[in-house]
C-alpha atoms as a PDB file:
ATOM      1  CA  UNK A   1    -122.796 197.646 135.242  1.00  0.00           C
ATOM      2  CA  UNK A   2    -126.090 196.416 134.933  1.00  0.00           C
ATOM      3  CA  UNK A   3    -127.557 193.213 133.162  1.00  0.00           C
ATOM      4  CA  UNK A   4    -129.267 194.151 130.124  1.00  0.00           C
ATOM      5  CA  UNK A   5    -130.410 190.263 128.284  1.00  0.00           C
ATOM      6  CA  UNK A   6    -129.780 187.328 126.644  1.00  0.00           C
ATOM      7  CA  UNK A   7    -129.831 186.551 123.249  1.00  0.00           C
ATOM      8  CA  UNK A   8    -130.751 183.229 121.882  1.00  0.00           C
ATOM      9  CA  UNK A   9    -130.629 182.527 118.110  1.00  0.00           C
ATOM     10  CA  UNK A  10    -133.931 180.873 117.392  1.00  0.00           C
ATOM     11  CA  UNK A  11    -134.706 178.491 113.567  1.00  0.00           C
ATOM     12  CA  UNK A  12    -138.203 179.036 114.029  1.00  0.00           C
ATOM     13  CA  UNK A  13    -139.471 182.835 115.469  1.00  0.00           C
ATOM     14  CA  UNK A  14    -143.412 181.002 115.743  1.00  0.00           C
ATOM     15  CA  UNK A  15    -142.358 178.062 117.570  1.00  0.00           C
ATOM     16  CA  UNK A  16    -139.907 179.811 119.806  1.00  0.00           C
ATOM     17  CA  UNK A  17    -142.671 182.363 120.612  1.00  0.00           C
ATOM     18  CA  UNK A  18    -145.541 179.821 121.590  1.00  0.00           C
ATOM     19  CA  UNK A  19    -142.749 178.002 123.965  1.00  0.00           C
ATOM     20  CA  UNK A  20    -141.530 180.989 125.234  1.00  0.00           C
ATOM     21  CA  UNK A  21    -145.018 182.912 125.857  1.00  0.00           C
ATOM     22  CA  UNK A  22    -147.727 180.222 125.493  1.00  0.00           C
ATOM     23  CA  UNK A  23    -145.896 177.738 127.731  1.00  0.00           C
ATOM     24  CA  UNK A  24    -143.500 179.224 129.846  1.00  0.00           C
ATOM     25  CA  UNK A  25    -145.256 182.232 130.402  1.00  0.00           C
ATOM     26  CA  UNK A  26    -143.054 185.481 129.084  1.00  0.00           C
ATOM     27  CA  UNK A  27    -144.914 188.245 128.104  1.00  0.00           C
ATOM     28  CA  UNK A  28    -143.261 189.647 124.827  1.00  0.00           C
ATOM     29  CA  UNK A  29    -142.141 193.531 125.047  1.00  0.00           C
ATOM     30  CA  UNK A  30    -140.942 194.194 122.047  1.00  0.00           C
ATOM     31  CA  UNK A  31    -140.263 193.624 118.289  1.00  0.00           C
ATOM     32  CA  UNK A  32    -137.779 194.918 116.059  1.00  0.00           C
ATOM     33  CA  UNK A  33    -137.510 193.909 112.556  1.00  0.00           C
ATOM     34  CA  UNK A  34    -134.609 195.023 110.352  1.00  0.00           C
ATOM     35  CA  UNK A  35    -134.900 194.581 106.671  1.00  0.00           C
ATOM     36  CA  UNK A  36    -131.197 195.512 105.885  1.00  0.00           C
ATOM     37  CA  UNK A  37    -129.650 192.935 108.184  1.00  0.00           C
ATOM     38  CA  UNK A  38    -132.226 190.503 107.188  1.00  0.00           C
ATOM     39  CA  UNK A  39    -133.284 189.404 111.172  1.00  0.00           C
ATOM     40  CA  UNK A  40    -136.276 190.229 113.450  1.00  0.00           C
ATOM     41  CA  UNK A  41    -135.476 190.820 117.536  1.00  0.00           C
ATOM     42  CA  UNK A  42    -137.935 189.947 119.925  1.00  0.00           C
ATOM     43  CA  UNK A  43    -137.584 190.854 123.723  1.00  0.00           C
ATOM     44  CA  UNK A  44    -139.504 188.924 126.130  1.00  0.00           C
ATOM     45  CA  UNK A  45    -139.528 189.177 130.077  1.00  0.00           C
ATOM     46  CA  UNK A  46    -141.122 186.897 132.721  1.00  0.00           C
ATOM     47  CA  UNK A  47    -144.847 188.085 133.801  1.00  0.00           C
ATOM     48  CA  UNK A  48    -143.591 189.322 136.851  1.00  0.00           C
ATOM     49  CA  UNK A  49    -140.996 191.851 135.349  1.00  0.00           C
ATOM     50  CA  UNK A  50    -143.214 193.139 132.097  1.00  0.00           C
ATOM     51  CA  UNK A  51    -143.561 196.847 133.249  1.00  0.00           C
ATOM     52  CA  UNK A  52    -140.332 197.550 134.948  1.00  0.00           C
ATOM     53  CA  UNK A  53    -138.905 195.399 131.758  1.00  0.00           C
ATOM     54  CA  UNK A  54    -140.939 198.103 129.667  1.00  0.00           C
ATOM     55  CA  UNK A  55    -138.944 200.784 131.539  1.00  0.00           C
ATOM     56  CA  UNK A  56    -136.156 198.980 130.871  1.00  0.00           C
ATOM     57  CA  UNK A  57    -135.589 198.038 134.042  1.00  0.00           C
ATOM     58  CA  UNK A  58    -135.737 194.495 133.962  1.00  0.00           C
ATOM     59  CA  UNK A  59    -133.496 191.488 132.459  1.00  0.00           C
ATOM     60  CA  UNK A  60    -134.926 190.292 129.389  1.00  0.00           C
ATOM     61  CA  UNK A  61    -134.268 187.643 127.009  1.00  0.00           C
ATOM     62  CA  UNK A  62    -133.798 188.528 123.460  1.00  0.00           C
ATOM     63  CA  UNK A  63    -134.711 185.989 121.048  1.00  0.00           C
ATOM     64  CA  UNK A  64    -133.039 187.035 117.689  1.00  0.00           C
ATOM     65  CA  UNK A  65    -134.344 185.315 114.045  1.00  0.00           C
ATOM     66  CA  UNK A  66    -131.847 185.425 111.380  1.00  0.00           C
ATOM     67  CA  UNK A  67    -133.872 185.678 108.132  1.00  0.00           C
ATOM     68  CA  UNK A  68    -133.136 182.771 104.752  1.00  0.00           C
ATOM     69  CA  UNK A  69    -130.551 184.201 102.384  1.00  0.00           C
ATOM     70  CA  UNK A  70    -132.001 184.830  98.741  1.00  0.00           C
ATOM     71  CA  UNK A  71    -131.679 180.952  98.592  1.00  0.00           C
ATOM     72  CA  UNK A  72    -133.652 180.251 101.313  1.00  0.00           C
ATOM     73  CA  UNK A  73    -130.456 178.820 103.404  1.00  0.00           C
ATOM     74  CA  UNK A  74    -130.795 179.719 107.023  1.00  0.00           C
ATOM     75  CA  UNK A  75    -127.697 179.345 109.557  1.00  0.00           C
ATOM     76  CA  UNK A  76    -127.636 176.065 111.279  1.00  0.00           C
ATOM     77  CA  UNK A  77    -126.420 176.368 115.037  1.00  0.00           C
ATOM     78  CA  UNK A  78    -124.914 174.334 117.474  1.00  0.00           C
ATOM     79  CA  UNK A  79    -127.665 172.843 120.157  1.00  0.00           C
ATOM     80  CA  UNK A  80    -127.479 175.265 122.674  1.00  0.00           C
ATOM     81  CA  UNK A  81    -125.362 173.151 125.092  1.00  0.00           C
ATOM     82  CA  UNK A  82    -122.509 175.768 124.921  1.00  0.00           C
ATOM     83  CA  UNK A  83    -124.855 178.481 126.086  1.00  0.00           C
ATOM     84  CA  UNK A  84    -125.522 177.157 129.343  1.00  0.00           C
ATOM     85  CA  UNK A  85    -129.068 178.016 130.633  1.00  0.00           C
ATOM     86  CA  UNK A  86    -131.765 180.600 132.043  1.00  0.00           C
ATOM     87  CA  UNK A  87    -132.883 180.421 135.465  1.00  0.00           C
ATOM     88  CA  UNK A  88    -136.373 181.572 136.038  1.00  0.00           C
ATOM     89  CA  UNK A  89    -138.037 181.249 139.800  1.00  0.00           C
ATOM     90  CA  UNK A  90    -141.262 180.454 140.007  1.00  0.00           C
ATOM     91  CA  UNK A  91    -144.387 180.335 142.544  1.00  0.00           C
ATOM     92  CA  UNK A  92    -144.946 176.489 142.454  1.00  0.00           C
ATOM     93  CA  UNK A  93    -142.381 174.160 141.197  1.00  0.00           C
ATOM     94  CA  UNK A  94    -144.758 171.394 141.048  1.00  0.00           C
ATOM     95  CA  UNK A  95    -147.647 173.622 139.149  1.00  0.00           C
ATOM     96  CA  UNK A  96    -145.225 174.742 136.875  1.00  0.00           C
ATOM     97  CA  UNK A  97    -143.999 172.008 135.547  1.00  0.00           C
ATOM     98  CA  UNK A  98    -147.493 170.024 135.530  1.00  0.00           C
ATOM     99  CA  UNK A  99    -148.542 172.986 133.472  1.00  0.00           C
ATOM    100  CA  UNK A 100    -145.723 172.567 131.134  1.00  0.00           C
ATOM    101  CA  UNK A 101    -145.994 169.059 130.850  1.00  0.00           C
ATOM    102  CA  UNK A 102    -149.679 169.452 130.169  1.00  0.00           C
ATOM    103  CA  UNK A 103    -148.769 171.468 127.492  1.00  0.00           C
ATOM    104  CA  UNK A 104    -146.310 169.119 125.226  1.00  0.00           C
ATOM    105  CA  UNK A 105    -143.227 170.092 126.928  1.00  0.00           C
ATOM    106  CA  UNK A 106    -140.924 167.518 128.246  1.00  0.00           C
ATOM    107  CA  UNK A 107    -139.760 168.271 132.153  1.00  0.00           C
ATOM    108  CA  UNK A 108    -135.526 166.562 131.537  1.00  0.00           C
ATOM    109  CA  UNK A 109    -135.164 167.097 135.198  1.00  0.00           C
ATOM    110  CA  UNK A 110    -138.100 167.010 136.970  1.00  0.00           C
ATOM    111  CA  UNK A 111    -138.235 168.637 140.660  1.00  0.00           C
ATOM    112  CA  UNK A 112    -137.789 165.402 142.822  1.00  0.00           C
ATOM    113  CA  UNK A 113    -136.596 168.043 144.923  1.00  0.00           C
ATOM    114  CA  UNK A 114    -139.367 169.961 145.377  1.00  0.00           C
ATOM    115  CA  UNK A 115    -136.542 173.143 144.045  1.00  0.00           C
ATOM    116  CA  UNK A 116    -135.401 172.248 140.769  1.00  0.00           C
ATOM    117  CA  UNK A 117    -136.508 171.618 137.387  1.00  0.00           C
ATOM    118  CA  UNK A 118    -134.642 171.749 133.944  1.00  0.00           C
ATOM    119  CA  UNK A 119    -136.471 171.961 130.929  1.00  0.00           C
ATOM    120  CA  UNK A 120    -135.779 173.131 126.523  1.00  0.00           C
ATOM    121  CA  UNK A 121    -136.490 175.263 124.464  1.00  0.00           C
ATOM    122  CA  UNK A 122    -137.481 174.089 121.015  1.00  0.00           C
ATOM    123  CA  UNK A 123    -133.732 175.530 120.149  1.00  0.00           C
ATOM    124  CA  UNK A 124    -132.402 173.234 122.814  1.00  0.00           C
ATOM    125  CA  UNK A 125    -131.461 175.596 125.206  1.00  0.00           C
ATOM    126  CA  UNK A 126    -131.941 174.377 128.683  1.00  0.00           C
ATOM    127  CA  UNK A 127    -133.716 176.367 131.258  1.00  0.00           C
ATOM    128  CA  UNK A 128    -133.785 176.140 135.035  1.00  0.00           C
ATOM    129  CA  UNK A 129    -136.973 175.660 136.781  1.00  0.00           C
ATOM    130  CA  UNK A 130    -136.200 177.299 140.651  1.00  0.00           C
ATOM    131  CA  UNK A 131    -139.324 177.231 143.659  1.00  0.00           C
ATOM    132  CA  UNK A 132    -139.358 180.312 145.375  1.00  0.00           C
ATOM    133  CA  UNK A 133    -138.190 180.577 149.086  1.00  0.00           C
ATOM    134  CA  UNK A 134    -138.087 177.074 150.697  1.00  0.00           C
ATOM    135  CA  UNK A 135    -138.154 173.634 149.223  1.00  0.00           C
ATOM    136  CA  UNK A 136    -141.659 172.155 148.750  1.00  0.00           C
ATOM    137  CA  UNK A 137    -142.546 168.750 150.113  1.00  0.00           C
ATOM    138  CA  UNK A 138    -141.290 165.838 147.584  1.00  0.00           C
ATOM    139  CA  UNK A 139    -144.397 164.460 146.163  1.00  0.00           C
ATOM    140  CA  UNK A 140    -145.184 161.947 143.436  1.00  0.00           C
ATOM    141  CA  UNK A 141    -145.431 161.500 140.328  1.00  0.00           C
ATOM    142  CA  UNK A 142    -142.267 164.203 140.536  1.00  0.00           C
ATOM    143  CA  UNK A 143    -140.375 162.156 143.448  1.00  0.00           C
ATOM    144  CA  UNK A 144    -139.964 158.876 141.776  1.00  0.00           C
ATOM    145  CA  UNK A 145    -140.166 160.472 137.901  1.00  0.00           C
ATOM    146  CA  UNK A 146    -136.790 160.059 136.018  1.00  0.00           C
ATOM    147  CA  UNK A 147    -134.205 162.314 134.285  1.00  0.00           C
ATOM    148  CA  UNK A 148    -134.950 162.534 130.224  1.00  0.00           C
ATOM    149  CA  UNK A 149    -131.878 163.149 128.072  1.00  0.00           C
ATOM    150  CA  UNK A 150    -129.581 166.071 129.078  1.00  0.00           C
ATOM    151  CA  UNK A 151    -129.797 169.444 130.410  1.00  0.00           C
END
C-alpha cells in the first residue's frame, strides 16, 4: 500500500490556492478540470516533495472544487472538524509561523513549545505546524501567546 493524498473540498478554488501556495508554501502540480462532473482537481505538494510528487512519488493534497449547479447553488460542507488535520514539518517553527502570521493568517496554537503549531485553512481545516528534529528554545512573543478558537 502506499499513500497516495488527501482530498479537501474547498468553497472558494482562489482563496484556497493563495492559502495553500502563497502562505503555506505548496507548490501546485497539477490541474484537472472536468466539465461533465462539473468540478476542477488541484494537487499540491510541500516545496520539498514537488519533483518526486511530479513522479508521483510523493503524498499530495488534493484540493477538489465542486462547480454551482445551473442555479448557482454550491454544496455547503461541514467545517472541517470531522476531517481531522495535515501535518506538515517544517525548518523553523518560529519562522514559519511569523511568516504566516505576517501574512493574515491566524496561528490557533501557537508553538509555545518550540514543536507545535496548529493553524486553518480558509475551509477550516486545521493543519499541524511540526519543527524538524529537536525542540527549539521557547521564546517570546510565541511562549506567553495564547490559544485562538479550536483546532
Amino acid at each position: 500500500m502506499e499513500y497516495l493524498h488527501t482530498m479537501v473540498r474547498v468553497h472558494d478554488l482562489e482563496a484556497s490556492l493563495d492559502f495553500y501556495c502563497n502562505k503555506l508554501g505548496l507548490k501546485e502540480i497539477s490541474r484537472k478540470e472536468n466539465e461533465k462532473g462539473k468540478f476542477t482537481l488541484v494537487f499540491l505538494a510541500a516545496g520539498g516533495d514537488e519533483q518526486m510528487a511530479k513522479d508521483t512519488k510523493a503524498p499530495m493534497i488534493e484540493l477538489t472544487y465542486n462547480w454551482p449547479d445551473s442555479d448557482g447553488n454550491v454544496e455547503e460542507y461541514d467545517k472541517g472538524r470531522n476531517f481531522g488535520h495535515l501535518a506538515y514539518r517544517v525548518e523553523n517553527i518560529y519562522a514559519t509561523c511569523q511568516a504566516l502570521r505576517d501574512a493574515g493568517v491566524d496561528i490557533n496554537r501557537p508553538p509555545r513549545d518550540g514543536y507545535m503549531a496548529f493553524i486553518k485553512s480558509p475551509d477550516g481545516i486545521s493543519i499541524e505546524l511540526l519543527q524538524k528534529g529537536d525542540k527549539l528554545e521557547p521564546q517570546e512573543p510565541w511562549s506567553s501567546m495564547e490559544n485562538i478558537g479550536s483546532w
